[in-house]
PDB file of N, CA and C in Angstrom:
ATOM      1  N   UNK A   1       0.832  -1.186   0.000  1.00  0.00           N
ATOM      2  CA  UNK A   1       0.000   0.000   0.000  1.00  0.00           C
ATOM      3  C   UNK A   1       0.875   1.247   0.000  1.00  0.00           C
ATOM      4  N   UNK A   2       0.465   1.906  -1.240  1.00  0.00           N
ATOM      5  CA  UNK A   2       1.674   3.373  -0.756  1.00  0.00           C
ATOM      6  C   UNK A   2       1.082   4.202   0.093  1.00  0.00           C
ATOM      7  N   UNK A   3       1.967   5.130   0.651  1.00  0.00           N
ATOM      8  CA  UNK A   3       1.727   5.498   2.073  1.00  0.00           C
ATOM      9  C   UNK A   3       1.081   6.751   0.977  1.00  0.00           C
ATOM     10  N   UNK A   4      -0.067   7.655   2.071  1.00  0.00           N
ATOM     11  CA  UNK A   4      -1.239   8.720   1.565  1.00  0.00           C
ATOM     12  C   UNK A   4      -0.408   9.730   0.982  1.00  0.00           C
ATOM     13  N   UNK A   5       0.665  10.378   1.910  1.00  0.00           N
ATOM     14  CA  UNK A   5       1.436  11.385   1.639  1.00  0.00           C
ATOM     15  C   UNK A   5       1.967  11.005   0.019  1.00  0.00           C
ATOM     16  N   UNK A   6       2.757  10.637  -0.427  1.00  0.00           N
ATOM     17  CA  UNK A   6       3.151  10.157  -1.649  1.00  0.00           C
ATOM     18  C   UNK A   6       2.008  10.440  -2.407  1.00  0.00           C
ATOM     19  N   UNK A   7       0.851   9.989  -2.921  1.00  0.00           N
ATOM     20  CA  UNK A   7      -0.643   9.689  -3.220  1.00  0.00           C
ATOM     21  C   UNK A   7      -0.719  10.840  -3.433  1.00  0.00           C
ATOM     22  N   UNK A   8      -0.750  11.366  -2.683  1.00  0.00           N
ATOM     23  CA  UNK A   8      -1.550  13.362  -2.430  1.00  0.00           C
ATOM     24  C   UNK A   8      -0.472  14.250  -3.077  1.00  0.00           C
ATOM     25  N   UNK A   9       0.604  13.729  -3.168  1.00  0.00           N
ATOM     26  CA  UNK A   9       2.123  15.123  -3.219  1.00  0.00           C
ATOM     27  C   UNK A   9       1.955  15.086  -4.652  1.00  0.00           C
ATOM     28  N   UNK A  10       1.032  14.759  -5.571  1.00  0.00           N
ATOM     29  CA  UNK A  10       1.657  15.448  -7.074  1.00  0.00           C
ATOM     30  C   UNK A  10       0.385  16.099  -7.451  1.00  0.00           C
ATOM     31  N   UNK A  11      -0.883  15.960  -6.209  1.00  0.00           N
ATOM     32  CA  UNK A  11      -1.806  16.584  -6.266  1.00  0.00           C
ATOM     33  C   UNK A  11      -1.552  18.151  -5.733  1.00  0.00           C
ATOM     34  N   UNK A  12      -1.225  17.662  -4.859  1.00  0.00           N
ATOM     35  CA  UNK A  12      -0.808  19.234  -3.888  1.00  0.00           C
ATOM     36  C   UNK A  12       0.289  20.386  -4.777  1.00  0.00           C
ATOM     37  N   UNK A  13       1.491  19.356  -5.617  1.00  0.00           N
ATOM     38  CA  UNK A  13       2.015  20.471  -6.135  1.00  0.00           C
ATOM     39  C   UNK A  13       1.483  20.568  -7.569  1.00  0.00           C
ATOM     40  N   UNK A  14       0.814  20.120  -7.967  1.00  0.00           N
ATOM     41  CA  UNK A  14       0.161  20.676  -9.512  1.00  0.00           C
ATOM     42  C   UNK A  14      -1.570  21.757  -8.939  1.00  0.00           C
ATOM     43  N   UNK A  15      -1.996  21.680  -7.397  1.00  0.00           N
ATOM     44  CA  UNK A  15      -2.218  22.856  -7.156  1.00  0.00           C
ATOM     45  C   UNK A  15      -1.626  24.181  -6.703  1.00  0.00           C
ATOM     46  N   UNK A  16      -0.150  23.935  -6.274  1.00  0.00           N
ATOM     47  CA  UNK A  16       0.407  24.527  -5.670  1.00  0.00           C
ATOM     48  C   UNK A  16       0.709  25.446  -7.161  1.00  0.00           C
ATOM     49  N   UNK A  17       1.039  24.631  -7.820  1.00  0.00           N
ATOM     50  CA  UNK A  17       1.618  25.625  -9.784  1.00  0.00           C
ATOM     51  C   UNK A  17       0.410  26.089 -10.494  1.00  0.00           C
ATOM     52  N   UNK A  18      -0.965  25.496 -10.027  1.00  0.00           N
ATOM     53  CA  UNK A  18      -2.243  27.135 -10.645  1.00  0.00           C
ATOM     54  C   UNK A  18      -2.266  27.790  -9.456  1.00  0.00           C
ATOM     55  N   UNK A  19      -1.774  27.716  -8.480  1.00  0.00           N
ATOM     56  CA  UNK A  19      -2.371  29.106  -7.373  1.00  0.00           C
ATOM     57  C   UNK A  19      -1.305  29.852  -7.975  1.00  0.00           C
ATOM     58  N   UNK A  20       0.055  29.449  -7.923  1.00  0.00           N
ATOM     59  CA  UNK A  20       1.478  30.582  -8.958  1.00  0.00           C
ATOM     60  C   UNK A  20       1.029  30.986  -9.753  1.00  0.00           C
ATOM     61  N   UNK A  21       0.590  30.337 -10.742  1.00  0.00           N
ATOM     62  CA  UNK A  21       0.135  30.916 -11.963  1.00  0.00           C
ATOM     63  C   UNK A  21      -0.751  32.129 -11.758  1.00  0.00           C
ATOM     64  N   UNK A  22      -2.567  31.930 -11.133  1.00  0.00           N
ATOM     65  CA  UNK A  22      -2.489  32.702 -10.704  1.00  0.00           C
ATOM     66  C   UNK A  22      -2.172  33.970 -10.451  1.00  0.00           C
ATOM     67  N   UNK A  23      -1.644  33.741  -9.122  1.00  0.00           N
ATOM     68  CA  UNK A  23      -0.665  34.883  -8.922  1.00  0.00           C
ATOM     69  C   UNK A  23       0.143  35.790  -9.963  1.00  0.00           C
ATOM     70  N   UNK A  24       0.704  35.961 -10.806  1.00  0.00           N
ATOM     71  CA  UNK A  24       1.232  36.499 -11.754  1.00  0.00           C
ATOM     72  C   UNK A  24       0.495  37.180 -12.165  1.00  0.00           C
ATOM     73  N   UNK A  25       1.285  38.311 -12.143  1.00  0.00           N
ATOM     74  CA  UNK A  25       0.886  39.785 -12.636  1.00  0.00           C
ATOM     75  C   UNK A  25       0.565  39.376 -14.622  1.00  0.00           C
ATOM     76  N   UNK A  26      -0.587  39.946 -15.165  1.00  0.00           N
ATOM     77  CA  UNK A  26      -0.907  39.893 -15.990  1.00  0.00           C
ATOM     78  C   UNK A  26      -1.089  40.768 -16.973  1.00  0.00           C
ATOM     79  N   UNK A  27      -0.443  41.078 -18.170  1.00  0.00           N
ATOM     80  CA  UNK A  27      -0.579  42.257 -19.501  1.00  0.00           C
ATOM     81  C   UNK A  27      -0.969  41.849 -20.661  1.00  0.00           C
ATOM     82  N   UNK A  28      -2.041  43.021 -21.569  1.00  0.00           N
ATOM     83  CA  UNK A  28      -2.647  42.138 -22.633  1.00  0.00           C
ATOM     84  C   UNK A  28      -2.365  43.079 -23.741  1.00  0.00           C
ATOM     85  N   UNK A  29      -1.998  42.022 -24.757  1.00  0.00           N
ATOM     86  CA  UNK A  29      -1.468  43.092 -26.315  1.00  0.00           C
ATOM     87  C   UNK A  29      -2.493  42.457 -27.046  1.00  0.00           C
ATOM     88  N   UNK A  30      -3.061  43.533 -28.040  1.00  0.00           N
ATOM     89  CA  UNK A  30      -4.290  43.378 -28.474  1.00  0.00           C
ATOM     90  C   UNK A  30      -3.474  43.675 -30.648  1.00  0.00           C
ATOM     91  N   UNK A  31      -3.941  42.561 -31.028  1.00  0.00           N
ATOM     92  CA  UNK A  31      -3.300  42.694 -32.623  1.00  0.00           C
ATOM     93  C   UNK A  31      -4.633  42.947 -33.333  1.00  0.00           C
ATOM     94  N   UNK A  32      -4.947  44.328 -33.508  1.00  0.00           N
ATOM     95  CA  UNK A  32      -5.955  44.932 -34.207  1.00  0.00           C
ATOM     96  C   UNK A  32      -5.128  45.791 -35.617  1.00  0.00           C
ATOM     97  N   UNK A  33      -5.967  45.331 -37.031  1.00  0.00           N
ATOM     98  CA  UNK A  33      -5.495  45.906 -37.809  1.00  0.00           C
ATOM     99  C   UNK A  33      -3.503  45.501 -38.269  1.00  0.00           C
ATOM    100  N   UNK A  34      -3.600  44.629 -37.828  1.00  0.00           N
ATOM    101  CA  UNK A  34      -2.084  43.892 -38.074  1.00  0.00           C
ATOM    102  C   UNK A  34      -1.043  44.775 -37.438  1.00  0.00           C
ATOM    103  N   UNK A  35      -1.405  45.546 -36.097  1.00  0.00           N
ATOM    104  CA  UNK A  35      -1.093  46.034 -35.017  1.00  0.00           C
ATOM    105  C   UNK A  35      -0.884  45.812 -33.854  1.00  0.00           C
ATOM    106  N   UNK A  36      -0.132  46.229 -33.292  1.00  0.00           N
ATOM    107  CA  UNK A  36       0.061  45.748 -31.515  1.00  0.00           C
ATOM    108  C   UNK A  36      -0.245  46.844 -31.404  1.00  0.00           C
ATOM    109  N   UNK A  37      -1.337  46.498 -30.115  1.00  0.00           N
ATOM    110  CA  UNK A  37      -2.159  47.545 -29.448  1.00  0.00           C
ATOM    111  C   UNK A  37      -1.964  47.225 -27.930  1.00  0.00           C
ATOM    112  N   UNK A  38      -0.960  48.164 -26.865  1.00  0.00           N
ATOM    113  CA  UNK A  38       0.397  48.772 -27.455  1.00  0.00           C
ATOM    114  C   UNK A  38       1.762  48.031 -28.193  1.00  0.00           C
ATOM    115  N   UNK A  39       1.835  49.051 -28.672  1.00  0.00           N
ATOM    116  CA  UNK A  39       3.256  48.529 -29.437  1.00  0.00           C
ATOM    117  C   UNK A  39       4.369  48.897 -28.215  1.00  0.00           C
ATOM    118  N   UNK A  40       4.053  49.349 -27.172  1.00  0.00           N
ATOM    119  CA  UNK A  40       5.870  49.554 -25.969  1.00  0.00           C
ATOM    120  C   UNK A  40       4.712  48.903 -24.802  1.00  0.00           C
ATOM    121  N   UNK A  41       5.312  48.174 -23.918  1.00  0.00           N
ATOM    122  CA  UNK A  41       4.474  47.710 -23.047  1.00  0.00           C
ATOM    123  C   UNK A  41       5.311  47.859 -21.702  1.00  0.00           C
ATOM    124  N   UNK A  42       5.518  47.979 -20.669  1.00  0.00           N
ATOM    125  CA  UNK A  42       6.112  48.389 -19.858  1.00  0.00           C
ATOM    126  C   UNK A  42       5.878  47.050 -18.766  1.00  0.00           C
ATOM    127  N   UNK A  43       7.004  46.528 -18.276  1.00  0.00           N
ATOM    128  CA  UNK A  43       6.778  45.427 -17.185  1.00  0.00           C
ATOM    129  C   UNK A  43       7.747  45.460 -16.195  1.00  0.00           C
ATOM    130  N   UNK A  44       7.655  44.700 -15.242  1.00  0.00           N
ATOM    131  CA  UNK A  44       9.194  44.511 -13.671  1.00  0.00           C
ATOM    132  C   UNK A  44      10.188  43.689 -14.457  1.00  0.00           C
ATOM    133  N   UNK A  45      11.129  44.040 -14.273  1.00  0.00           N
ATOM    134  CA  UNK A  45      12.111  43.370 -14.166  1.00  0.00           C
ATOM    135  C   UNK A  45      12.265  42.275 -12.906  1.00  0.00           C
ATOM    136  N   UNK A  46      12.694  41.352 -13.443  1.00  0.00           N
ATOM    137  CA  UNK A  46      12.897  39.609 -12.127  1.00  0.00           C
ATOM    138  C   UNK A  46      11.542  39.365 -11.839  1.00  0.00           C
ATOM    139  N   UNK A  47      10.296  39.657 -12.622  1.00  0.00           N
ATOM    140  CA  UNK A  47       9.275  39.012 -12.544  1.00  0.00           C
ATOM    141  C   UNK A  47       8.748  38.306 -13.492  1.00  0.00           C
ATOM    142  N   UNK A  48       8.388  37.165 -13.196  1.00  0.00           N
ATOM    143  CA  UNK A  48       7.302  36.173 -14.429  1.00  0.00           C
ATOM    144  C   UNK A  48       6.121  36.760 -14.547  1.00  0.00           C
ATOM    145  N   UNK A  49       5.415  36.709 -15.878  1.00  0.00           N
ATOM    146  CA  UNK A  49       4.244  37.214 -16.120  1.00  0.00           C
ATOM    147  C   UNK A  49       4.004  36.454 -17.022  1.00  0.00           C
ATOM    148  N   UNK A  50       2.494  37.209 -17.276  1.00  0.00           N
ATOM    149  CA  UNK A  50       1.192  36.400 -18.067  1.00  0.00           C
ATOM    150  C   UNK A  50       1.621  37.118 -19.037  1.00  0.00           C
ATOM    151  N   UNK A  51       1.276  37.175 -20.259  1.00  0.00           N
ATOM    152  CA  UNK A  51       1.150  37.979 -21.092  1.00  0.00           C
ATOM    153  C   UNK A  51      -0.079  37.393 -22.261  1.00  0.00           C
ATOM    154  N   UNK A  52      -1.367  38.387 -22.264  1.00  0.00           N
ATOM    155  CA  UNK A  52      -2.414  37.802 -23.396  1.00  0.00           C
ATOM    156  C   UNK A  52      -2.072  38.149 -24.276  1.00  0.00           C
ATOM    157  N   UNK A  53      -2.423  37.959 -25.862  1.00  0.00           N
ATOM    158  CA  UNK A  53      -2.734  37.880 -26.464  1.00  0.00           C
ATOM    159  C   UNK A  53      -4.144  38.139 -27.768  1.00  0.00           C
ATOM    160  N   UNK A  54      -4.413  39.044 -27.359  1.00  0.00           N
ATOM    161  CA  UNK A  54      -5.779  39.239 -28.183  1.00  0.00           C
ATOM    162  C   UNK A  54      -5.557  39.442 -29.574  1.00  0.00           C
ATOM    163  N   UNK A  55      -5.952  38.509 -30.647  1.00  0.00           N
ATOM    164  CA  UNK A  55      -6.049  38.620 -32.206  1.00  0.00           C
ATOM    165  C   UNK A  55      -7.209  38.749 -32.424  1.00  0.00           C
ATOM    166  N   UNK A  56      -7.786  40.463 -32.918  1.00  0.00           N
ATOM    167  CA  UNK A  56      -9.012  40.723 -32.891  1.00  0.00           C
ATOM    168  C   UNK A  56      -9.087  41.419 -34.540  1.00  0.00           C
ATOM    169  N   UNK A  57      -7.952  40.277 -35.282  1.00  0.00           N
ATOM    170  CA  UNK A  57      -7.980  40.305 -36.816  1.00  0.00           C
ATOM    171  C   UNK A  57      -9.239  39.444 -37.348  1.00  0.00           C
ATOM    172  N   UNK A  58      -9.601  39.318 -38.615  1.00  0.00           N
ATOM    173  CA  UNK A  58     -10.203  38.082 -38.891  1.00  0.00           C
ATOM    174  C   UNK A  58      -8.923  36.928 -39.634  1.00  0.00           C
ATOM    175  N   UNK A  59      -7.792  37.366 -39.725  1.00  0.00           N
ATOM    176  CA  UNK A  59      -6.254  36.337 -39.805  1.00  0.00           C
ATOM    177  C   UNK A  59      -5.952  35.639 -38.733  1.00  0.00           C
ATOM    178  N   UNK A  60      -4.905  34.822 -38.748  1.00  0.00           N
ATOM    179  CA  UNK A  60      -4.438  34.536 -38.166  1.00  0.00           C
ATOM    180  C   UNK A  60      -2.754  35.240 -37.806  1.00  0.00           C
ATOM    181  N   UNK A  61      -2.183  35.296 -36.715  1.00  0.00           N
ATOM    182  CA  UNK A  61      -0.943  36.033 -36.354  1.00  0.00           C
ATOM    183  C   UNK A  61      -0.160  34.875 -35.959  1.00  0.00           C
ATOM    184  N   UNK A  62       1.269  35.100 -35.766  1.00  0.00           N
ATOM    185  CA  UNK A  62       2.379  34.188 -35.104  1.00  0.00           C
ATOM    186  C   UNK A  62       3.017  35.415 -33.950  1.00  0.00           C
ATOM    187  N   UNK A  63       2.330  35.122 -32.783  1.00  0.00           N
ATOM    188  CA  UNK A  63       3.315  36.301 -31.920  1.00  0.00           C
ATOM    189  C   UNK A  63       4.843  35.293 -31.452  1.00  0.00           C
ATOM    190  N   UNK A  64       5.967  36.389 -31.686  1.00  0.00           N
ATOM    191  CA  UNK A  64       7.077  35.877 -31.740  1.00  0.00           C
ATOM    192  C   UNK A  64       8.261  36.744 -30.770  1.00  0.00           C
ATOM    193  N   UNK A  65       8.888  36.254 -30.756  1.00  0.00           N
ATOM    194  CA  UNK A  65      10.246  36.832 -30.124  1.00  0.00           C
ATOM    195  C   UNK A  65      11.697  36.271 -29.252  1.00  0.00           C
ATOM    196  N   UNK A  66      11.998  36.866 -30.876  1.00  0.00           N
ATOM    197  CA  UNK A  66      13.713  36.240 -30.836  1.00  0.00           C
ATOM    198  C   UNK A  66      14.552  36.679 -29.623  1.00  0.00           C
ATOM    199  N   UNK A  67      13.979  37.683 -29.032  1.00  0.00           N
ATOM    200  CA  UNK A  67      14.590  38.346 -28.145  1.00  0.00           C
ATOM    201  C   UNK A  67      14.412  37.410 -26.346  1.00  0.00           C
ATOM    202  N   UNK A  68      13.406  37.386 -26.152  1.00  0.00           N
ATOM    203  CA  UNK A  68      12.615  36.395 -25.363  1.00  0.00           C
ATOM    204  C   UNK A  68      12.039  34.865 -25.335  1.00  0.00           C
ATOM    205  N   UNK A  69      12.736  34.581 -26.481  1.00  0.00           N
ATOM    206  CA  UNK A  69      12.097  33.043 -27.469  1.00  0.00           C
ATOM    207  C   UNK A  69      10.908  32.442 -26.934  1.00  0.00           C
ATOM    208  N   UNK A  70       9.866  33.389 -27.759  1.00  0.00           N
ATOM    209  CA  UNK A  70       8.985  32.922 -27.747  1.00  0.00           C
ATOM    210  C   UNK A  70       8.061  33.078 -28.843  1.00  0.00           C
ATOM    211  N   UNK A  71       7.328  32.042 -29.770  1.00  0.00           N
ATOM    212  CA  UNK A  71       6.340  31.847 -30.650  1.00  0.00           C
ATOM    213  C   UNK A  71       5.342  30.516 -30.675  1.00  0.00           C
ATOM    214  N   UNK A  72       4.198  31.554 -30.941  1.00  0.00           N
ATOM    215  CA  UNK A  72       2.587  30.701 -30.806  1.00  0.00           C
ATOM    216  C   UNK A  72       1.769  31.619 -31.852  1.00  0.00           C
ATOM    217  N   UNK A  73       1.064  30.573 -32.204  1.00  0.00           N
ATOM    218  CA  UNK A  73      -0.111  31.201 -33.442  1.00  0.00           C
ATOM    219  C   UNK A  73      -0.998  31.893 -32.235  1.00  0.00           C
ATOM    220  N   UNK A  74      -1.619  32.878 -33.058  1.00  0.00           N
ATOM    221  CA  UNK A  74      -2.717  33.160 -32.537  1.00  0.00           C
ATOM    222  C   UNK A  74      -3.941  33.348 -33.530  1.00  0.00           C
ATOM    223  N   UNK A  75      -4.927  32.247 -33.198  1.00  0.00           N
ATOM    224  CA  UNK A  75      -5.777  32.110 -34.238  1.00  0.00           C
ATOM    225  C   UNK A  75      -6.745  33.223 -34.215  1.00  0.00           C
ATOM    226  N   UNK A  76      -7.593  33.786 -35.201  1.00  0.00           N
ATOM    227  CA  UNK A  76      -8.343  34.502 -35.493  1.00  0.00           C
ATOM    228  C   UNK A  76      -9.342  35.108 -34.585  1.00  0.00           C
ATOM    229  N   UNK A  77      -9.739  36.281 -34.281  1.00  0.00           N
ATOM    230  CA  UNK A  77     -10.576  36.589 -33.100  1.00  0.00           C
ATOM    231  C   UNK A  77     -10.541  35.641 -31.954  1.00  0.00           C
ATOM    232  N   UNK A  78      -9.523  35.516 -31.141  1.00  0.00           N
ATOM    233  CA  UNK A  78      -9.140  34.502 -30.364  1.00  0.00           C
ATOM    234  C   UNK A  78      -7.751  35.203 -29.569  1.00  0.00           C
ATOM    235  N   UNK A  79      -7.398  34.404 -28.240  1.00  0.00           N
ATOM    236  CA  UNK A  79      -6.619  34.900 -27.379  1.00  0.00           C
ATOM    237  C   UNK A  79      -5.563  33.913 -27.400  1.00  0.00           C
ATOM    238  N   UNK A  80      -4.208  33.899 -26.581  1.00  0.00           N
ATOM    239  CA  UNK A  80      -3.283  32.903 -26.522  1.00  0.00           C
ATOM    240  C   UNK A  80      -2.877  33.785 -24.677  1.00  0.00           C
ATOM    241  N   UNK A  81      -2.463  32.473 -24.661  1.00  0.00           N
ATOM    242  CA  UNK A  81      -1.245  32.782 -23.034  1.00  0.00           C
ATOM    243  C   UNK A  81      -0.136  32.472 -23.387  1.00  0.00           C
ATOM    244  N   UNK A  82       0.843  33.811 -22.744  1.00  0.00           N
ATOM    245  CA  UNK A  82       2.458  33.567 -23.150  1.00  0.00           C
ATOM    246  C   UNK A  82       3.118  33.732 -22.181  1.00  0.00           C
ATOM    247  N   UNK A  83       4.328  32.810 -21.146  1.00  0.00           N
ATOM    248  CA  UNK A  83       4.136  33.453 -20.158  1.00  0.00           C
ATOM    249  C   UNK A  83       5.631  33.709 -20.126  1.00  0.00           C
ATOM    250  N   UNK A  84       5.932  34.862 -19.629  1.00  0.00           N
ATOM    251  CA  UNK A  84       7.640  35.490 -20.074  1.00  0.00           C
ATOM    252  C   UNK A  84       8.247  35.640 -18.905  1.00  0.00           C
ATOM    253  N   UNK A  85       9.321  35.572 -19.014  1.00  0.00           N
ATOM    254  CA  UNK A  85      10.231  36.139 -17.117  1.00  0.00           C
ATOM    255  C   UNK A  85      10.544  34.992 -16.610  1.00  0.00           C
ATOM    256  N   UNK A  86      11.481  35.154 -16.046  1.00  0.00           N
ATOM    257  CA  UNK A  86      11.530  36.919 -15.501  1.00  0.00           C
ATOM    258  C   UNK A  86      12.440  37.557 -16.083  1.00  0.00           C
ATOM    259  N   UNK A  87      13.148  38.552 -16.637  1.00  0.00           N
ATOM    260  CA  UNK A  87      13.355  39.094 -17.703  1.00  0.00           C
ATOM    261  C   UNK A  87      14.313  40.203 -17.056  1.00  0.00           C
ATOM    262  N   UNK A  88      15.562  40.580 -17.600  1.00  0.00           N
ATOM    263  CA  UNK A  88      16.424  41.500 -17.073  1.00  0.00           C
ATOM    264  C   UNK A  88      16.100  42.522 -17.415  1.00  0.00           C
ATOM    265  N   UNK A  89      16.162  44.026 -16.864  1.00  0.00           N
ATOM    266  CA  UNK A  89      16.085  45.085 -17.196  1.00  0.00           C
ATOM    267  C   UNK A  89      16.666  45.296 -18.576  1.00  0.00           C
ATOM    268  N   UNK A  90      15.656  46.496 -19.749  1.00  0.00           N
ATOM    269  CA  UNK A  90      15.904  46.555 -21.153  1.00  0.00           C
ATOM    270  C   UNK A  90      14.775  46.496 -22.049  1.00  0.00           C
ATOM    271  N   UNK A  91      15.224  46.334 -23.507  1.00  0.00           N
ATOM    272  CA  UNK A  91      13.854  46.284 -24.138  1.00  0.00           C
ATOM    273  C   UNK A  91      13.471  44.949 -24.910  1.00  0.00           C
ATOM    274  N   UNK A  92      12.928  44.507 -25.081  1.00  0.00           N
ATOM    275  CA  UNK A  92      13.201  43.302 -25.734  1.00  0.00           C
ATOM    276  C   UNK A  92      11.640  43.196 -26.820  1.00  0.00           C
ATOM    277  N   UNK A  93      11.884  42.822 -28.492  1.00  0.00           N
ATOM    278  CA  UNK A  93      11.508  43.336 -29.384  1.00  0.00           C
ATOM    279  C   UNK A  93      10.448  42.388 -29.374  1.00  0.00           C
ATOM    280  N   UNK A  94       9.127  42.271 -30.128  1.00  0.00           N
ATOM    281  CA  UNK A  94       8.242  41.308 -30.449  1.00  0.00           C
ATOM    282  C   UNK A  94       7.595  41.892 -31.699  1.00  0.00           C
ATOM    283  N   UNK A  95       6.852  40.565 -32.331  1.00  0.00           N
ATOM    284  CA  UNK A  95       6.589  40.924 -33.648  1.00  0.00           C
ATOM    285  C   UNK A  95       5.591  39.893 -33.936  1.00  0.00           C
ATOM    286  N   UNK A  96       4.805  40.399 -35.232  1.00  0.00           N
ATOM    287  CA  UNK A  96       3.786  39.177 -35.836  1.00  0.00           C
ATOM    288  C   UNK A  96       4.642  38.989 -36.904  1.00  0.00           C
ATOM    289  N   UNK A  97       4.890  36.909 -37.184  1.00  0.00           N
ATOM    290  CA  UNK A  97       5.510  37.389 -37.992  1.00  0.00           C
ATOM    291  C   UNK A  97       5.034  37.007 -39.454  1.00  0.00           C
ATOM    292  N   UNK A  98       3.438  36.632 -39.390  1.00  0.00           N
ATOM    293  CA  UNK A  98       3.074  37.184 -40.386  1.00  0.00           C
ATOM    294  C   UNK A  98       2.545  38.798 -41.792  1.00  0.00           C
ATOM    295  N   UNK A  99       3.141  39.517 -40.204  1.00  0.00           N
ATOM    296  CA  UNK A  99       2.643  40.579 -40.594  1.00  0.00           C
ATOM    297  C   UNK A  99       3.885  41.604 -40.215  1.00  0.00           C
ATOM    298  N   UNK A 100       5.462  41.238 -40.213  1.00  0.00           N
ATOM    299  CA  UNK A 100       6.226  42.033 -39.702  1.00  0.00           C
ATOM    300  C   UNK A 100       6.410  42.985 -39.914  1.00  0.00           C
ATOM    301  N   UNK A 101       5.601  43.622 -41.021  1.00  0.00           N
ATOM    302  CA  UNK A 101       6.079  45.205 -41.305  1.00  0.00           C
ATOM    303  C   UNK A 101       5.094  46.008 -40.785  1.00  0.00           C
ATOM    304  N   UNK A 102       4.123  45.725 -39.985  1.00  0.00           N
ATOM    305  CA  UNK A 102       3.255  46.321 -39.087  1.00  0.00           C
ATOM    306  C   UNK A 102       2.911  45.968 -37.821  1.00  0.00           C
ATOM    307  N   UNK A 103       3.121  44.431 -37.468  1.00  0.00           N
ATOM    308  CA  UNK A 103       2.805  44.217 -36.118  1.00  0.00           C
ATOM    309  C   UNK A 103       4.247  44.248 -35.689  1.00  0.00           C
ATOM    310  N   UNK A 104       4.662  45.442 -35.217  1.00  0.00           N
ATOM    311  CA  UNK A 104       6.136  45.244 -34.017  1.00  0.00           C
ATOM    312  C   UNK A 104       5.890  46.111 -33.252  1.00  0.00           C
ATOM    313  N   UNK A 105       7.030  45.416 -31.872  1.00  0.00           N
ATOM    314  CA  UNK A 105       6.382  46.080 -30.469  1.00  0.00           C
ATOM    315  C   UNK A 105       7.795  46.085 -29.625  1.00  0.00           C
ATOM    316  N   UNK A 106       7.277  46.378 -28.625  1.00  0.00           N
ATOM    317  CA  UNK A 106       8.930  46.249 -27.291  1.00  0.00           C
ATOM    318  C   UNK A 106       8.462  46.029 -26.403  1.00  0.00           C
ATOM    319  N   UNK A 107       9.123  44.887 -25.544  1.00  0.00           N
ATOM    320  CA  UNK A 107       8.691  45.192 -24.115  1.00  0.00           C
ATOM    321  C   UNK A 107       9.873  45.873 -23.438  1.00  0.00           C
ATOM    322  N   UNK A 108       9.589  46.654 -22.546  1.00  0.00           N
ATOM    323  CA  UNK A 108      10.368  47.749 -21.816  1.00  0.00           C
ATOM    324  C   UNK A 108      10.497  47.228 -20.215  1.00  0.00           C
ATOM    325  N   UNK A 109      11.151  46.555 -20.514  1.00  0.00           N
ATOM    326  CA  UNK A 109      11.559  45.795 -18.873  1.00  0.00           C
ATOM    327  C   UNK A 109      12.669  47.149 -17.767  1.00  0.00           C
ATOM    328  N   UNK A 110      12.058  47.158 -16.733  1.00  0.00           N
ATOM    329  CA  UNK A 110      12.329  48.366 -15.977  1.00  0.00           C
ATOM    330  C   UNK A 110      12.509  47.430 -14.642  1.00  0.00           C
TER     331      UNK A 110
END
């Protein structure tokens, strides 16, 4: 018989990682018009965050960044979760990269 504790411990910490989640401060970039809406976004430095996603194109987008490595589609009138950090003070660039000559942005880590 395995003992309860064991049993319970991968319950307890896969609640313990959505209450974190959670927790995390949360910012939302909105891709209207093959735009980042904002294009400079301002966040903490040495913190993890949420970051949404709103594609309120009727396209589809690839939010990306070489700077932060990170890329995910974002399908058509539809949202994505990206979650970044914690991140050193600076700017660090993002882009659609179906649409790179209009969707680019910065995040401004402070």
């Amino acid at each position: 018989m395995k003992h309860p504790f064991l049993v319970a411990a991968p319950m307890l910490l896969a609640l313990a990682g959505t209450a974190a989640a959670n927790d995390l401060p949360e910012y939302t970039l909105v891709i209207k018009n093959h735009v980042y809406q904002p294009s400079k976004l301002k966040v903490p430095a040495g913190t993890k965050f949420r970051l949404i996603v709103n594609n309120q194109d009727a396209t589809p987008e690839e939010f990306e960044s070489t700077d932060f490595n990170r890329e995910k589609i974002v399908l058509p009138n539809s949202s994505i979760t990206v979650y970044v950090g914690p991140l050193r003070a600076g700017n660090y660039g993002f882009f659609g990269d179906f649409h790179q000559s209009t969707a680019q942005g910065r995040l401004i880590v402070e």
